[in-house]
N, C-alpha and C. Protein backbone atom coordinates (compact mmCIF):
# COMPACT_ATOMS: atom_id res chain seq x y z
N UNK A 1 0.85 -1.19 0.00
CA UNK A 1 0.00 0.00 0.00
C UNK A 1 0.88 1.23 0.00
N UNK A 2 0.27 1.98 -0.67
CA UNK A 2 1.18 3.68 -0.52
C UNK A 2 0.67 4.65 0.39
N UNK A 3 1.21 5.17 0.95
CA UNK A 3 1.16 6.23 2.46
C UNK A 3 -0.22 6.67 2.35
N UNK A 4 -1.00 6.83 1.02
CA UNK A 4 -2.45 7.87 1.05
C UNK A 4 -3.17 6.26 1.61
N UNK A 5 -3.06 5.66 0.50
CA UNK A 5 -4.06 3.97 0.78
C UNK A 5 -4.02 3.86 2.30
N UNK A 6 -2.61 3.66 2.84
CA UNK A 6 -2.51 3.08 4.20
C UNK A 6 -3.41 3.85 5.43
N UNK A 7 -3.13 5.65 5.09
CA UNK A 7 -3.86 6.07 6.42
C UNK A 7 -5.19 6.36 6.13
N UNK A 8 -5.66 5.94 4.80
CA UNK A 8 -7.27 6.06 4.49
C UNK A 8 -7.84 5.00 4.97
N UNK A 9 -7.29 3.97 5.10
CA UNK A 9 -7.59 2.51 4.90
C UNK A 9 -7.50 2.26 6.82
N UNK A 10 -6.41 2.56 7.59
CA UNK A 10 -6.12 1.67 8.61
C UNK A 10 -6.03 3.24 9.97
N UNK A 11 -7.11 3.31 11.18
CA UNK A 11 -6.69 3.86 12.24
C UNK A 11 -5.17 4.46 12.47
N UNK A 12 -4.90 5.61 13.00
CA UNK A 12 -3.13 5.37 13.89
C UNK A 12 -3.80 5.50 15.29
N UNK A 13 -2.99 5.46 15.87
CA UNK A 13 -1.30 4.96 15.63
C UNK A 13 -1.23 3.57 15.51
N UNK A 14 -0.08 3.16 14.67
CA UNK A 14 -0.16 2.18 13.79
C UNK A 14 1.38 2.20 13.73
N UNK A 15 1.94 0.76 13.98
CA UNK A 15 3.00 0.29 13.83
C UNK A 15 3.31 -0.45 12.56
N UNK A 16 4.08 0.04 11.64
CA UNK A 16 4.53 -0.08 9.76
C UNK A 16 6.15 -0.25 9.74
N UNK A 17 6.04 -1.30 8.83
CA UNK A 17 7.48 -1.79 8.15
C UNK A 17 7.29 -1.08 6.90
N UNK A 18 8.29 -0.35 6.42
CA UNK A 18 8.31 0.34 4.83
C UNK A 18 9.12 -0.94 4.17
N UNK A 19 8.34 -1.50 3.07
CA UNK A 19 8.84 -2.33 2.17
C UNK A 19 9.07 -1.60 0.32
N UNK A 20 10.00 -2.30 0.27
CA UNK A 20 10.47 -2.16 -1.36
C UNK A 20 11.08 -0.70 -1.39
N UNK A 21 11.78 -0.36 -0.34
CA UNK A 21 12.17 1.33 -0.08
C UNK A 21 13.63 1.23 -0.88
N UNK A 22 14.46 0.15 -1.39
CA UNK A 22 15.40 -0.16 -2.43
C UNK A 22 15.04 0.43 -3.47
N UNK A 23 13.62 -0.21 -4.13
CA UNK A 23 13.12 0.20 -5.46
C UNK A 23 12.70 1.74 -5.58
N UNK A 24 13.11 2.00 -7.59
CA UNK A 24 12.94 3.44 -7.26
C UNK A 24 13.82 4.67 -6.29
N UNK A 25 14.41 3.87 -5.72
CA UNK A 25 15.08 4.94 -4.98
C UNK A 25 15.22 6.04 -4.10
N UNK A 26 13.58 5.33 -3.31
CA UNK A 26 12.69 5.68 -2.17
C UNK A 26 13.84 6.93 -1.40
N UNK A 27 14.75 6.04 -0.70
CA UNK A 27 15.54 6.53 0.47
C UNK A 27 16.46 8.16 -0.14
N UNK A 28 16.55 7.89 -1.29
CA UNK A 28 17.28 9.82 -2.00
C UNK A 28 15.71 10.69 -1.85
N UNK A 29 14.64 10.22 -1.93
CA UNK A 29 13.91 11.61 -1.76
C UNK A 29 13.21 11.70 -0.04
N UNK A 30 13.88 10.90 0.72
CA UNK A 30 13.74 11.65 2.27
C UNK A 30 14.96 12.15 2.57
N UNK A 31 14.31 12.92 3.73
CA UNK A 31 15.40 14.06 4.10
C UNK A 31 15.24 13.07 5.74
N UNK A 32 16.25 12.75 6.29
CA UNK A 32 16.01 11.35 7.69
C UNK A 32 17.39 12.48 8.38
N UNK A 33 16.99 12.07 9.56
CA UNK A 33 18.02 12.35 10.22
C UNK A 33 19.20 11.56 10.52
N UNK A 34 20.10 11.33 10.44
CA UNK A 34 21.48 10.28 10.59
C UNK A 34 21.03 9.35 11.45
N UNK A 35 20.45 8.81 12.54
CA UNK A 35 20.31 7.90 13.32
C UNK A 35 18.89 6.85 13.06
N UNK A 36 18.24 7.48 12.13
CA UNK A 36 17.03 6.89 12.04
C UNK A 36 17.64 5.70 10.70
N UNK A 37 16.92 4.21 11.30
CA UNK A 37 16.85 3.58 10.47
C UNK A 37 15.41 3.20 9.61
N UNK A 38 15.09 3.72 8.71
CA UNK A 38 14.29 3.29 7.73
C UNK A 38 13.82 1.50 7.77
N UNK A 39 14.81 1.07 7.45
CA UNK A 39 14.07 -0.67 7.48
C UNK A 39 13.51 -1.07 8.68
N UNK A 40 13.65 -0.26 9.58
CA UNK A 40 13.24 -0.90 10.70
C UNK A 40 11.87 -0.13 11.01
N UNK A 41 10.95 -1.32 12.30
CA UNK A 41 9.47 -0.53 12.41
C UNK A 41 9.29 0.74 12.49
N UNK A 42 8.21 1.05 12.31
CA UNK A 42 8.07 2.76 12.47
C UNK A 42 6.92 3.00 12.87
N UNK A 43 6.71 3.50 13.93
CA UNK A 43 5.39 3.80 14.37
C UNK A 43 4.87 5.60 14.04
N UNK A 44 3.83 4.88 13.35
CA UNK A 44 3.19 6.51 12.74
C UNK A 44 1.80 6.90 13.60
N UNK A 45 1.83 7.82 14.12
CA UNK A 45 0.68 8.14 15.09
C UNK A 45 0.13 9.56 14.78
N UNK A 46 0.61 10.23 13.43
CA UNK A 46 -0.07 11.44 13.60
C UNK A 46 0.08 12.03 11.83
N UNK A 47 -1.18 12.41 11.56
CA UNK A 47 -1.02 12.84 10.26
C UNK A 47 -1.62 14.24 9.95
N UNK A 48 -1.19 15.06 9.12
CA UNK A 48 -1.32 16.70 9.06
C UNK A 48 -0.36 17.44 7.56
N UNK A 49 -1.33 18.00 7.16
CA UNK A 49 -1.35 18.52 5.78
C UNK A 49 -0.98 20.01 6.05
N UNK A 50 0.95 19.71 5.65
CA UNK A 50 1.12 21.55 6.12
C UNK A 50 0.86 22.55 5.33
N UNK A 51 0.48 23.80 6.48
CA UNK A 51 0.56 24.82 6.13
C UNK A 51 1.46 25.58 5.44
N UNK A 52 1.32 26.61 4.31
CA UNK A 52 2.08 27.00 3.82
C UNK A 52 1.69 28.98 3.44
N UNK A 53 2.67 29.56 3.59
CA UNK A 53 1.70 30.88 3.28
C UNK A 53 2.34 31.62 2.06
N UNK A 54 2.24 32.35 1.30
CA UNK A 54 2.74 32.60 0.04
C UNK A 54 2.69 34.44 0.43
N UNK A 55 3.31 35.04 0.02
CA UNK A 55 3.62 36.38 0.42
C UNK A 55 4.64 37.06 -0.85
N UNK A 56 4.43 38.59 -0.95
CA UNK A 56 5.28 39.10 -1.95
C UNK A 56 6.00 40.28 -0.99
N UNK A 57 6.75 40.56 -1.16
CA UNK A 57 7.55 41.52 -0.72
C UNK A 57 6.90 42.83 -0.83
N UNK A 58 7.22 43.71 0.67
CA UNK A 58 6.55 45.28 0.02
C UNK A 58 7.85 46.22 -0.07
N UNK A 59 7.48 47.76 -0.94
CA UNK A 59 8.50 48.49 -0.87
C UNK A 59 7.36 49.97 -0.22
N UNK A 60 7.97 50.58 0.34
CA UNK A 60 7.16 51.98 0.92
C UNK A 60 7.67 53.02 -0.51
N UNK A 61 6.87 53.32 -0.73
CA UNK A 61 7.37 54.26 -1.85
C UNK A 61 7.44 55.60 -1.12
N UNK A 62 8.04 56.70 -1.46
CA UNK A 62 8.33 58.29 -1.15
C UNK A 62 6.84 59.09 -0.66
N UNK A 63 5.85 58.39 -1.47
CA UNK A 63 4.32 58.87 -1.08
C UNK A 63 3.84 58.23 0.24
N UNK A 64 4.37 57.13 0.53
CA UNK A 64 3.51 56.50 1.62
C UNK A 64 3.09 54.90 1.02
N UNK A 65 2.87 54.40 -0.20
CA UNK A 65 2.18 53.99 -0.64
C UNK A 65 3.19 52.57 -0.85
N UNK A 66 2.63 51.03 -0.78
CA UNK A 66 3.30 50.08 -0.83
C UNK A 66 3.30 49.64 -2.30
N UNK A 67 4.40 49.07 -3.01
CA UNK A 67 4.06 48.44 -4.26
C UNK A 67 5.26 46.97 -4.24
N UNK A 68 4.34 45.72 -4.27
CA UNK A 68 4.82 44.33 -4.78
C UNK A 68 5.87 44.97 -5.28
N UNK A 69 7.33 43.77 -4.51
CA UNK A 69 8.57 43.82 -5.73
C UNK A 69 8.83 42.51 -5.22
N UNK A 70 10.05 41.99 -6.30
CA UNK A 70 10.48 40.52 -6.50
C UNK A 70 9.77 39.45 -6.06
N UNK A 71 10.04 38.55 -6.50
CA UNK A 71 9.23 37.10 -6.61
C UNK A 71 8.36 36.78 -5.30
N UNK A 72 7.33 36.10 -5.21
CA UNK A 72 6.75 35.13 -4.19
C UNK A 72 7.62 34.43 -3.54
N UNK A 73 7.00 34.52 -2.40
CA UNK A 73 7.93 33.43 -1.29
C UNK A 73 6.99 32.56 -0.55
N UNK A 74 7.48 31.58 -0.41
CA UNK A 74 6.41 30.57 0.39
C UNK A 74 6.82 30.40 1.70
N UNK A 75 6.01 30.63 2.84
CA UNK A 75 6.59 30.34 4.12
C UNK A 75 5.88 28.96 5.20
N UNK A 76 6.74 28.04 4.66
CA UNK A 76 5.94 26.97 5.54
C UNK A 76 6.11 27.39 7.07
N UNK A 77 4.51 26.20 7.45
CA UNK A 77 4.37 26.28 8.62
C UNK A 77 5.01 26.31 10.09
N UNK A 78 6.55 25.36 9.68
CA UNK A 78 7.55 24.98 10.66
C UNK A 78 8.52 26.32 10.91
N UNK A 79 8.05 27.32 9.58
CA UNK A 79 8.93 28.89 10.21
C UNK A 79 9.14 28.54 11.66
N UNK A 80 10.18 29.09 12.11
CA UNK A 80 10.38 29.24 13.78
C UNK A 80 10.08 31.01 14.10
N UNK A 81 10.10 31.70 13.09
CA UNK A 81 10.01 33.47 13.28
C UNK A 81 8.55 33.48 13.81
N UNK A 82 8.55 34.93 14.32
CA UNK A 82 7.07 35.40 14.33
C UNK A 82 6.92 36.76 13.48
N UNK A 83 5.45 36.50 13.56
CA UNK A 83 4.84 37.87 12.55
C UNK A 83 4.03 39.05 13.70
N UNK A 84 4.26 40.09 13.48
CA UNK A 84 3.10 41.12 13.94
C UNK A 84 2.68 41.30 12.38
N UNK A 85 1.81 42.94 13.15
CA UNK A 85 1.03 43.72 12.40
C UNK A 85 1.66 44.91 11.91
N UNK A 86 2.07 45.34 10.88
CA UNK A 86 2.61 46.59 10.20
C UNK A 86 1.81 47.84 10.33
């Protein structure tokens, strides 16, 4: 089963062996921390669809007045900064 099938399909927390993580070449598109072993069980107990916020840069112009410059930026949820109010 693939990660959507599995937590549609089965309650957590839920104790999972990842199989066929050889094939394809599973293990180059996680980002793991050095101590974690992959082949071994893994207990998954929590699932959540992150947040992300998309924002453009402002400039104050000489009048007072703000105008969009350079590209969009996306700021996921795990930011550690905080925001006020301008």
């Amino acid at each position: 089963m693939d990660m959507r099938e599995f937590v549609n399909t089965f309650p957590l927390p839920r104790v999972v062996r990842v199989t066929n993580c050889e094939e394809g070449n599973v293990l180059k598109n996680l980002v793991l921390p050095f101590d974690v072993d992959i082949t071994q069980p893994l207990l998954l107990y929590k699932k959540y669809k992150p947040v992300k916020l998309t924002g453009k840069c402002l400039k104050l112009n000489k009048n007072g007045k703000c105008k969009e410059v350079g590209p969009s930026l996306i700021i996921p949820d795990s930011y550690p900064g905080t925001f006020t109010f301008v």
